[in-house]
Protein backbone atom coordinates (compact mmCIF):
# COMPACT_ATOMS: atom_id res chain seq x y z
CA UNK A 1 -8.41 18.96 -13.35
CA UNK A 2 -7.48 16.92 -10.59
CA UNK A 3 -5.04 15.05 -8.83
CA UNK A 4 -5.20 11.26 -7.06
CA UNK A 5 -4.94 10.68 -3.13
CA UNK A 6 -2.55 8.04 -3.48
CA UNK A 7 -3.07 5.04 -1.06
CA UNK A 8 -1.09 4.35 1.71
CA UNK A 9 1.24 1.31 1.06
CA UNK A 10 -0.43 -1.79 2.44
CA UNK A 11 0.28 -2.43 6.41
CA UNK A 12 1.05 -4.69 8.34
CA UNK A 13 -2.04 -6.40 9.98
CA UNK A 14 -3.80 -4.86 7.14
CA UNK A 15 -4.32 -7.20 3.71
CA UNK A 16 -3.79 -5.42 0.29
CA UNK A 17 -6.76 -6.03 -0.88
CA UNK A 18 -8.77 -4.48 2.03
CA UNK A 19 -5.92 -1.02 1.91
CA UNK A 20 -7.32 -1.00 -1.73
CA UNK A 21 -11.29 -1.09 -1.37
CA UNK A 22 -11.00 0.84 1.61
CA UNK A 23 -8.75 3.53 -0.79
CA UNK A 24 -11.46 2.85 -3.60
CA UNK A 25 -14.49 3.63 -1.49
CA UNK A 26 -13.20 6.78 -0.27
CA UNK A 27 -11.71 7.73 -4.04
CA UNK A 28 -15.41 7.29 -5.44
CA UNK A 29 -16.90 9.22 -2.05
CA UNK A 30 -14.87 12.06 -2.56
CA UNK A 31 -15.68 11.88 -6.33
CA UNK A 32 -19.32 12.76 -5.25
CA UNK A 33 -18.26 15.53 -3.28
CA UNK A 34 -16.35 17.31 -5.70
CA UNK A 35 -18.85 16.46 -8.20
CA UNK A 36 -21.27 17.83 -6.29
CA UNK A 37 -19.62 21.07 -5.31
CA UNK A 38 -18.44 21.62 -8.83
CA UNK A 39 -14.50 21.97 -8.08
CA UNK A 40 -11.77 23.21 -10.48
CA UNK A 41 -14.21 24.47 -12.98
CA UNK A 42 -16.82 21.83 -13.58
CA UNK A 43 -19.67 23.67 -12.00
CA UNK A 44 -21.08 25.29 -15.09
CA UNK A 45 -21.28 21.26 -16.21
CA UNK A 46 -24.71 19.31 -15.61
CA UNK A 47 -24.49 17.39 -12.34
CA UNK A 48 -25.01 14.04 -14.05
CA UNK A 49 -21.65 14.73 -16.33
CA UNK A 50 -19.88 15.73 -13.08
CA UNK A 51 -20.57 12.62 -11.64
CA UNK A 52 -19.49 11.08 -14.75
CA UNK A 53 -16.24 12.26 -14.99
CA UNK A 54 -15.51 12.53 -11.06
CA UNK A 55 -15.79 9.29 -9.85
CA UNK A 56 -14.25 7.36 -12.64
CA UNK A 57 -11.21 9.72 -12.59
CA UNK A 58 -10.89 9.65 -8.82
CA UNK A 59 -11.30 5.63 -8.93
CA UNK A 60 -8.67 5.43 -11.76
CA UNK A 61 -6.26 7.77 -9.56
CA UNK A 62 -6.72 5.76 -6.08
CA UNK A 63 -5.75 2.35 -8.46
CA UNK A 64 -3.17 3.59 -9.73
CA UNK A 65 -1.91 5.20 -6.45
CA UNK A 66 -2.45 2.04 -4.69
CA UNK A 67 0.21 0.43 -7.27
CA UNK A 68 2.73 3.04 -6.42
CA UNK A 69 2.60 2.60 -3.20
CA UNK A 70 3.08 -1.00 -2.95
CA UNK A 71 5.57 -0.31 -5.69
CA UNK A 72 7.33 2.58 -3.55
CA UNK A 73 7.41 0.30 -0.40
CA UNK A 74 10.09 -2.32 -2.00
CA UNK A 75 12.64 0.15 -2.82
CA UNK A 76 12.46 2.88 0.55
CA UNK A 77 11.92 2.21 4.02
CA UNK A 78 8.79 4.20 4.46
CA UNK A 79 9.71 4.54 8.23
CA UNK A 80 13.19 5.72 8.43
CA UNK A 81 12.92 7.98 5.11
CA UNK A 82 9.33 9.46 4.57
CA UNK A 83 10.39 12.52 2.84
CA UNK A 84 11.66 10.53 0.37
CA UNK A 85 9.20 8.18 0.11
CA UNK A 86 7.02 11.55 -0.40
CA UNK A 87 8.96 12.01 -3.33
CA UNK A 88 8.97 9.02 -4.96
CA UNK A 89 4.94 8.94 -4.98
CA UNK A 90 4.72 12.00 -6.23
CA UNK A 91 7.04 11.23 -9.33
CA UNK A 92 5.16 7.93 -9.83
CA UNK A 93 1.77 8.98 -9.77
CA UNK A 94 1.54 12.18 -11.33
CA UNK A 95 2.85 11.62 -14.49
CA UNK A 96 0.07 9.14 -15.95
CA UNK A 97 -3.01 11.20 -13.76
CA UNK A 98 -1.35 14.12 -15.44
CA UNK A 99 -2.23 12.39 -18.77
CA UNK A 100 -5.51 10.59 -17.27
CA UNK A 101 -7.25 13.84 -16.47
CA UNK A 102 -6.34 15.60 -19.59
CA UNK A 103 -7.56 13.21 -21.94
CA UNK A 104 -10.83 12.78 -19.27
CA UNK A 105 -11.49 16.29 -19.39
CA UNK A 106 -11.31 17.08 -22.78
CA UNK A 107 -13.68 13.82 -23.91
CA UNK A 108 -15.84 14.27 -21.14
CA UNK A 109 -16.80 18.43 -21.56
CA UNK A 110 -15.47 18.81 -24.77
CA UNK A 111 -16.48 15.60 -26.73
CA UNK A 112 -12.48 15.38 -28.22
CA UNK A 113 -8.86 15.30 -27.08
CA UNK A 114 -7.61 18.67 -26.04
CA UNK A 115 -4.81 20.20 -27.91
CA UNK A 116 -1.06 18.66 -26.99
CA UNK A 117 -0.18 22.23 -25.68
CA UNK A 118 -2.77 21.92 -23.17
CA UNK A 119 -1.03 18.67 -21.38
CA UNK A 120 1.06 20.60 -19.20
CA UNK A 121 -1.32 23.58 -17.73
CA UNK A 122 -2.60 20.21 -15.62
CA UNK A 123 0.82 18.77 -14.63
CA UNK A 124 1.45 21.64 -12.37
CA UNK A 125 -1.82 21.40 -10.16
CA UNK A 126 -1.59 17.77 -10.04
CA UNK A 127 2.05 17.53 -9.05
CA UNK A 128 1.08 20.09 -6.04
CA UNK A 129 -2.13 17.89 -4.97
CA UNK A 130 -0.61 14.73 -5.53
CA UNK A 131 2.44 15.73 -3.34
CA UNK A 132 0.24 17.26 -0.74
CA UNK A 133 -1.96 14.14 0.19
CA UNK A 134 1.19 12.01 -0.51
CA UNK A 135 2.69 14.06 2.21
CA UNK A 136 -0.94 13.32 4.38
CA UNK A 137 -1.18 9.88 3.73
CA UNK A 138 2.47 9.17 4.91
CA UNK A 139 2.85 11.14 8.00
CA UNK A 140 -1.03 11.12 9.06
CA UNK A 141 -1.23 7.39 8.45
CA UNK A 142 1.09 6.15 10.70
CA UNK A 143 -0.22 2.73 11.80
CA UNK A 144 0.14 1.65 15.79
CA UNK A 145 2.25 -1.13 16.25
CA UNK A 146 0.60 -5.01 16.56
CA UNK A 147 1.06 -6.51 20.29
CA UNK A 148 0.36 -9.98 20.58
CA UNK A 149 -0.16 -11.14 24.45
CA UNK A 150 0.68 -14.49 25.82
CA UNK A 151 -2.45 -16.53 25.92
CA UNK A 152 -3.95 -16.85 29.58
CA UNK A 153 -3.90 -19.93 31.02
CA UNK A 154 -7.13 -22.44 29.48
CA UNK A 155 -7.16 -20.78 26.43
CA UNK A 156 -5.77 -21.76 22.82
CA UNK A 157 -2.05 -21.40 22.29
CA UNK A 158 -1.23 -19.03 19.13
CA UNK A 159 -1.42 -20.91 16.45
CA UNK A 160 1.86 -19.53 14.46
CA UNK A 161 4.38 -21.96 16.48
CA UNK A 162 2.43 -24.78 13.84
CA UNK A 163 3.89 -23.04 11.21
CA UNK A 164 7.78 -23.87 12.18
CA UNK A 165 9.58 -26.45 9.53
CA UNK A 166 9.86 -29.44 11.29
CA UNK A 167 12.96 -28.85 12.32
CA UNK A 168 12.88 -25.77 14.33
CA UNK A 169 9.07 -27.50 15.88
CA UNK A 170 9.03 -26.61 19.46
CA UNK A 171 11.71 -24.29 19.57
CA UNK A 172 11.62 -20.58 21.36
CA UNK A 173 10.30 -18.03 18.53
CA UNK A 174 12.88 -14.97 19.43
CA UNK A 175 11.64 -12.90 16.12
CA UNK A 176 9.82 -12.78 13.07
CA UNK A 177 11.29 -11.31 9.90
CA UNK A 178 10.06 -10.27 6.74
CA UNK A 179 12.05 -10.68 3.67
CA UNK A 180 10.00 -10.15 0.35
CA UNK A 181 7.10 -12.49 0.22
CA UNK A 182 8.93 -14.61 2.99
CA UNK A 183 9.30 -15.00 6.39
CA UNK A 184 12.95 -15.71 8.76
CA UNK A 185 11.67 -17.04 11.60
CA UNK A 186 15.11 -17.02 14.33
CA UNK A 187 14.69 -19.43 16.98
CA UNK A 188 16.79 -20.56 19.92
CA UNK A 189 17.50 -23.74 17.56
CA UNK A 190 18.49 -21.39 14.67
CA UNK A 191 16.47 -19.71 11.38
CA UNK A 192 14.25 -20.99 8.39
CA UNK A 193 12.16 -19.65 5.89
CA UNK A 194 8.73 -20.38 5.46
CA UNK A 195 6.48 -18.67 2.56
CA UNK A 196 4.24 -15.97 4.53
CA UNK A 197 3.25 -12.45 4.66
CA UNK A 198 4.03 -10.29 7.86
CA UNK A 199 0.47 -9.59 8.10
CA UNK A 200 -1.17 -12.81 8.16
CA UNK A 201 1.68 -13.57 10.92
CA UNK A 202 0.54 -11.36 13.44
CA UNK A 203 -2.93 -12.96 13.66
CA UNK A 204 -1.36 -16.28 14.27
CA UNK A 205 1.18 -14.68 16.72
CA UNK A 206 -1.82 -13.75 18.88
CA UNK A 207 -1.10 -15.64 21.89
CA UNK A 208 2.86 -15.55 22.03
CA UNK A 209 4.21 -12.16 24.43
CA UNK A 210 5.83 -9.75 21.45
CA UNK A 211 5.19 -6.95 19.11
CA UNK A 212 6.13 -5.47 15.71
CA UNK A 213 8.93 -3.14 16.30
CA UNK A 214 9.10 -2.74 12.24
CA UNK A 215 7.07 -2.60 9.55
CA UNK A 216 9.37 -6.08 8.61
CA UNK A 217 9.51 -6.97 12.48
CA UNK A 218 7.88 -8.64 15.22
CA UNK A 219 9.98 -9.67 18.34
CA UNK A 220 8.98 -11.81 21.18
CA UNK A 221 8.87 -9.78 24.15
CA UNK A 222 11.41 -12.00 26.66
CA UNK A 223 13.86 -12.51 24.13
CA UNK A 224 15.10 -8.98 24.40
CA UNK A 225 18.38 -8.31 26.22
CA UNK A 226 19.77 -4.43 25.52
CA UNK A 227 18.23 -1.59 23.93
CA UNK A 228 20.46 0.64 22.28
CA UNK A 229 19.63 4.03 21.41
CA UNK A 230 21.09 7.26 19.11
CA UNK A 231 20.35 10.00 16.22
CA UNK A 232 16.75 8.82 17.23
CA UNK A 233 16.34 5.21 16.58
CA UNK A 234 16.03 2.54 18.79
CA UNK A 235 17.86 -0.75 18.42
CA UNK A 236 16.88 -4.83 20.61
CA UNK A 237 19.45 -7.02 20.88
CA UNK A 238 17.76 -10.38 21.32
CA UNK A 239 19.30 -13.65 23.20
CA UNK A 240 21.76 -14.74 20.40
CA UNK A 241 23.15 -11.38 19.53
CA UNK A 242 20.06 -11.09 16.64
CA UNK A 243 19.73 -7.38 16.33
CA UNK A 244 16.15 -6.12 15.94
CA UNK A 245 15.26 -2.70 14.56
CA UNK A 246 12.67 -0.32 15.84
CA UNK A 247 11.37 1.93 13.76
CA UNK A 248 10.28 5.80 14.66
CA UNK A 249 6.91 5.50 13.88
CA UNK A 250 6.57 2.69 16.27
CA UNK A 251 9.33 4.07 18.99
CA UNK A 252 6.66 5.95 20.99
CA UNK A 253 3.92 3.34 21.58
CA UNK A 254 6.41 0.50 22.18
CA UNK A 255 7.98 2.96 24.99
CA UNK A 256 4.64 3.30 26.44
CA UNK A 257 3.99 0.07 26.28
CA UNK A 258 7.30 -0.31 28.25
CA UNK A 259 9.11 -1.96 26.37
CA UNK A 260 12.24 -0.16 27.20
């Protein structure tokens, strides 16, 4: 029996689709291995049936993990509550692997279902797995915050300013907001929404002084004016009074980067 390494929810900077066939190409990788090393019991199996039952199980677990976490990172703030969001993966996923390897295993070395009384001898060692590498992939895959640097002098201007309703065109871009599948862009000349995701942003904000102080965040670097800080979090209050969050994962590299 086994349990799934649950993705990480997708980043910012980083599409969906490439978090999940990066997460898939590892799942069916280490699929090999422990096919290969015969873990939890398969070794007596042929090494053709291990492979069988591996690779599809650990392919069906990193899906489904990959679902949970972008399901996960709507309702908790991955940065501000990780234990939790710990948790919360760990009650999602296990409960349908738990079921997914029991049926595998039995139709795959015994040719039938196993017996209903055998369903929960494999929720206990995939609960333990699945909350270990939930535990891995949360704090170990902390990403680095994206900087965006004014463009030098000759070379193409960022190309995100474009995307400003015509309204707010050619104002001062103070911050960048994420809010569901949309964007609150605050300008000097006020807010809008335009229909974006954080991460395709931060390519086209290549070229403006700033940096993503959130995983919902990016603030232009000269339109900070205070820093606030207590019980370990770090607050920017932009020109306008806009209050901008930074998050502790990001704290560290944004103080290095001297940003306050």
């Amino acid at each position: 029996m086994t349990a799934t390494l649950p993705q990480p929810a997708a980043r910012p900077g980083r599409s969906p689709t490439v978090t999940l066939a990066r997460g898939l190409g590892l799942a069916a990788a280490a699929g090999v291995v422990l096919a290969l090393t015969g873990a939890f019991g398969t070794v007596e199996a042929p090494l053709w049936l291990r492979l069988v039952y591996w690779v599809p199980v650990m392919l069906a677990g990193a899906s489904w993990g990959h679902v949970c976490s972008r399901l996960i990172e709507r309702w908790i703030d991955m940065d501000e509550r990780p234990w939790l969001t710990v948790v919360g993966l760990t009650a999602l996923i296990s409960g349908p692997v738990t079921l997914m390897v029991w049926s595998a295993t039995g139709l795959i070395f015994e040719q039938r279902l196993y017996a209903l009384a055998a369903l929960p001898l494999s929720f206990g060692p995939v609960v333990t797995i699945t909350a270990v590498m939930s535990a891995l992939n949360v704090f170990l895959g902390r990403a680095q915050p994206v900087q965006t640097h004014a463009a030098p002098t000759g070379t193409a201007p960022a190309r995100f300013p474009d995307r400003l309703p015509i309204k707010l065109r050619g104002a001062a871009i103070r911050a960048v907001q994420a809010e569901d599948h949309y964007l609150r862009i605050h300008t000097d000349r006020g807010s809008d929404l335009i229909l974006m995701r954080l991460s395709d942003a931060l390519e086209e904000l290549e070229g403006l002084e700033g940096a993503q102080t959130h995983r919902s965040w990016w603030v232009a670097r000269d339109a900070v004016r205070d820093i606030s800080r207590g019980d370990g979090r770090a607050t920017l209050t932009l020109e306008g009074g806009l209050i901008a969050p930074v998050s502790r994962r990001y704290a560290r590299a944004l103080r290095e980067a001297g940003w306050y």
